[in-house]
Protein backbone atom coordinates (compact mmCIF):
# COMPACT_ATOMS: atom_id res chain seq x y z
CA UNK A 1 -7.66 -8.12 10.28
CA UNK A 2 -10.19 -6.61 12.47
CA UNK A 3 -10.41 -4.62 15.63
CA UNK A 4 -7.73 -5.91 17.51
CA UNK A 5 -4.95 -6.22 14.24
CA UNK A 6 -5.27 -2.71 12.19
CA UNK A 7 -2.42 -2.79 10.09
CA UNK A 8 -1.66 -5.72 7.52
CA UNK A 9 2.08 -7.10 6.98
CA UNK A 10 3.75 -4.29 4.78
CA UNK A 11 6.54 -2.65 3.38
CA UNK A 12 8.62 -0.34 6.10
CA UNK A 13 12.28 0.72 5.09
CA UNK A 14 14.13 3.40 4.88
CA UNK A 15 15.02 5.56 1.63
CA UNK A 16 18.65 4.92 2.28
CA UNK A 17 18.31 1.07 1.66
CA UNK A 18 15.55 1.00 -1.08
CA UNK A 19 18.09 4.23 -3.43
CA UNK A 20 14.95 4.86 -5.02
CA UNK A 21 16.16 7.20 -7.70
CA UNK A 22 14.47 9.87 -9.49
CA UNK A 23 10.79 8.60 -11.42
CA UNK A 24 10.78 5.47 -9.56
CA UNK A 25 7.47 3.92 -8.14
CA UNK A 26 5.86 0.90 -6.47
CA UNK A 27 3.41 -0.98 -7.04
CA UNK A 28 1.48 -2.46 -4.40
CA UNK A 29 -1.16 -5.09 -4.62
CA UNK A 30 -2.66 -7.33 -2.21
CA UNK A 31 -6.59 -9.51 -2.13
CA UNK A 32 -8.82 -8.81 0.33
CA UNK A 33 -12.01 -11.04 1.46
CA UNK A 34 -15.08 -10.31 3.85
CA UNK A 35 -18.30 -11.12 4.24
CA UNK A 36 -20.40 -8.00 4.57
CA UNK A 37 -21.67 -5.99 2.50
CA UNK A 38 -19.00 -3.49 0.51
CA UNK A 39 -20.41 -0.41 1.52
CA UNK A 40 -19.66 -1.47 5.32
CA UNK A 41 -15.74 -2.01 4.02
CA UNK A 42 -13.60 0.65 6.08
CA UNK A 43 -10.08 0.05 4.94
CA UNK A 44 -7.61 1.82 3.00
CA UNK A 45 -4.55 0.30 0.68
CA UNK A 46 -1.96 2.78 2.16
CA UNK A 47 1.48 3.94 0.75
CA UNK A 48 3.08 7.30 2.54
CA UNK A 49 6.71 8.08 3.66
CA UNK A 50 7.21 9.47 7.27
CA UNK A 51 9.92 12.29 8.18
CA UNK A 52 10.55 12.68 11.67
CA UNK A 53 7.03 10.76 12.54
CA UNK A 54 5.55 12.85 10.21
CA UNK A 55 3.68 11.54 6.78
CA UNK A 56 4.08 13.36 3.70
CA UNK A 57 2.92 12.32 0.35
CA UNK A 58 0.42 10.24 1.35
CA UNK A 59 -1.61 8.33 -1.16
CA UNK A 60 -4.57 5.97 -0.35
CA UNK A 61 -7.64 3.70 -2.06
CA UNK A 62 -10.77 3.38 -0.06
CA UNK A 63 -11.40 0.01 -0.51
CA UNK A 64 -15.54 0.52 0.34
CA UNK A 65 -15.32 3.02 -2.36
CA UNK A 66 -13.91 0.11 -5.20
CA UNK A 67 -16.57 -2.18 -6.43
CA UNK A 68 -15.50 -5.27 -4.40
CA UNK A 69 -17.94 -8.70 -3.36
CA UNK A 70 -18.44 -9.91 -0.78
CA UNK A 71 -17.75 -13.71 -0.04
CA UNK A 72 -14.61 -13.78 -2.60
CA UNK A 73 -11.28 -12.87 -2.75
CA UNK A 74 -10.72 -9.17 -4.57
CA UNK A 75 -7.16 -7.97 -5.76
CA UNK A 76 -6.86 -4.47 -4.99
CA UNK A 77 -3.62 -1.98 -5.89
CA UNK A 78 -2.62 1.09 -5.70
CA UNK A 79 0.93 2.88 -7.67
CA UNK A 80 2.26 5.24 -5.95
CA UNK A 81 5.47 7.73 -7.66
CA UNK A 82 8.12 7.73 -4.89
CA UNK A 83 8.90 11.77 -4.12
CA UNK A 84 12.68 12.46 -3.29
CA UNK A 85 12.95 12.55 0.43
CA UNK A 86 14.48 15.43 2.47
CA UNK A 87 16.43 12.69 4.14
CA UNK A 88 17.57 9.54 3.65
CA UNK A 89 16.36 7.63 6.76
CA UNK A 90 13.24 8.66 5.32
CA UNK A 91 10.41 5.55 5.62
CA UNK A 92 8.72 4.52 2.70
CA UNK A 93 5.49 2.80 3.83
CA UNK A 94 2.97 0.71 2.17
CA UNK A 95 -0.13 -1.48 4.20
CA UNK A 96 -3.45 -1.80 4.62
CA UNK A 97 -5.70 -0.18 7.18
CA UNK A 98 -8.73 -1.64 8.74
CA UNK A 99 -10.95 0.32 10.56
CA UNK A 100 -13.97 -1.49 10.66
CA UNK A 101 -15.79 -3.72 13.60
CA UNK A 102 -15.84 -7.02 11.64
CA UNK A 103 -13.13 -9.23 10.35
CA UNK A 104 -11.30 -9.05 7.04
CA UNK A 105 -8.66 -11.09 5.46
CA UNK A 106 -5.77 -9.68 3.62
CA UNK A 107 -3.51 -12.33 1.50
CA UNK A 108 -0.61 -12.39 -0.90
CA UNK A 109 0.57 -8.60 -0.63
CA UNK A 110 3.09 -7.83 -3.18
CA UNK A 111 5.15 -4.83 -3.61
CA UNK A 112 7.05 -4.04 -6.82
CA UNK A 113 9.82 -1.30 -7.54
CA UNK A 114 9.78 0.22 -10.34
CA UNK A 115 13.05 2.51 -11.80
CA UNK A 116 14.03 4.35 -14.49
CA UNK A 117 16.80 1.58 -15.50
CA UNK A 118 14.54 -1.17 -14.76
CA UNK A 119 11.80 0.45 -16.81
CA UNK A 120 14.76 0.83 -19.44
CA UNK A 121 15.20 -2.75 -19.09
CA UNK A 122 11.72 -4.16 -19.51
CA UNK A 123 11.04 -2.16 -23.06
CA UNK A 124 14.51 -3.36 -24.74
């Protein structure tokens, strides 16, 4: 990522695919690697949804605010509670954000649903 490529591979769909439920939540988690120094790190582990082009509910993690190396590979997450949307072509969003001059990598980005019968599931 740098300059020129903002926005990492992500999650984009809309709430009338995903069914999210009431209490449900995703995970996201993703490593990131650069080679300056952490402070200098100006990118954000985003999840929002959008109504209408407009974001609501928008949760972030300032990555130059974690205590991240440089020169390695850092996992980085961030769980965010899905809210009920007022409609269902609602976009549930989740990326990262570079806004820095330099380059960074971003590499195995997961994203993990969590619901109330899945949750049910996993503690039976």
């Amino acid at each position: 990522m740098g300059a020129g490529v903002p926005y990492s591979p992500g999650l984009w769909t809309r709430f009338k695919d995903l069914n999210p439920g009431d209490s449900s939540w995703i995970r996201v988690t993703g490593f990131v690697w650069f080679s300056f120094p952490a402070a200098g790190l100006k990118c954000n582990l985003v999840a929002t949804c959008n109504h209408k082009g407009l974001n609501y509910k928008y949760m972030f993690v300032d990555l130059g605010r974690e205590n991240l190396k440089p020169g390695q590979w850092n996992k980085v997450g961030i769980d965010y509670r899905i809210p009920t949307p007022p409609d269902p072509e609602d976009v549930l969003q989740a990326y990262f954000w570079y806004r820095g001059g330099g380059e960074m990598l971003v590499d195995d980005i997961n994203i993990e649903i969590f619901t109330p019968a899945k949750l049910k599931e996993n503690h039976e």
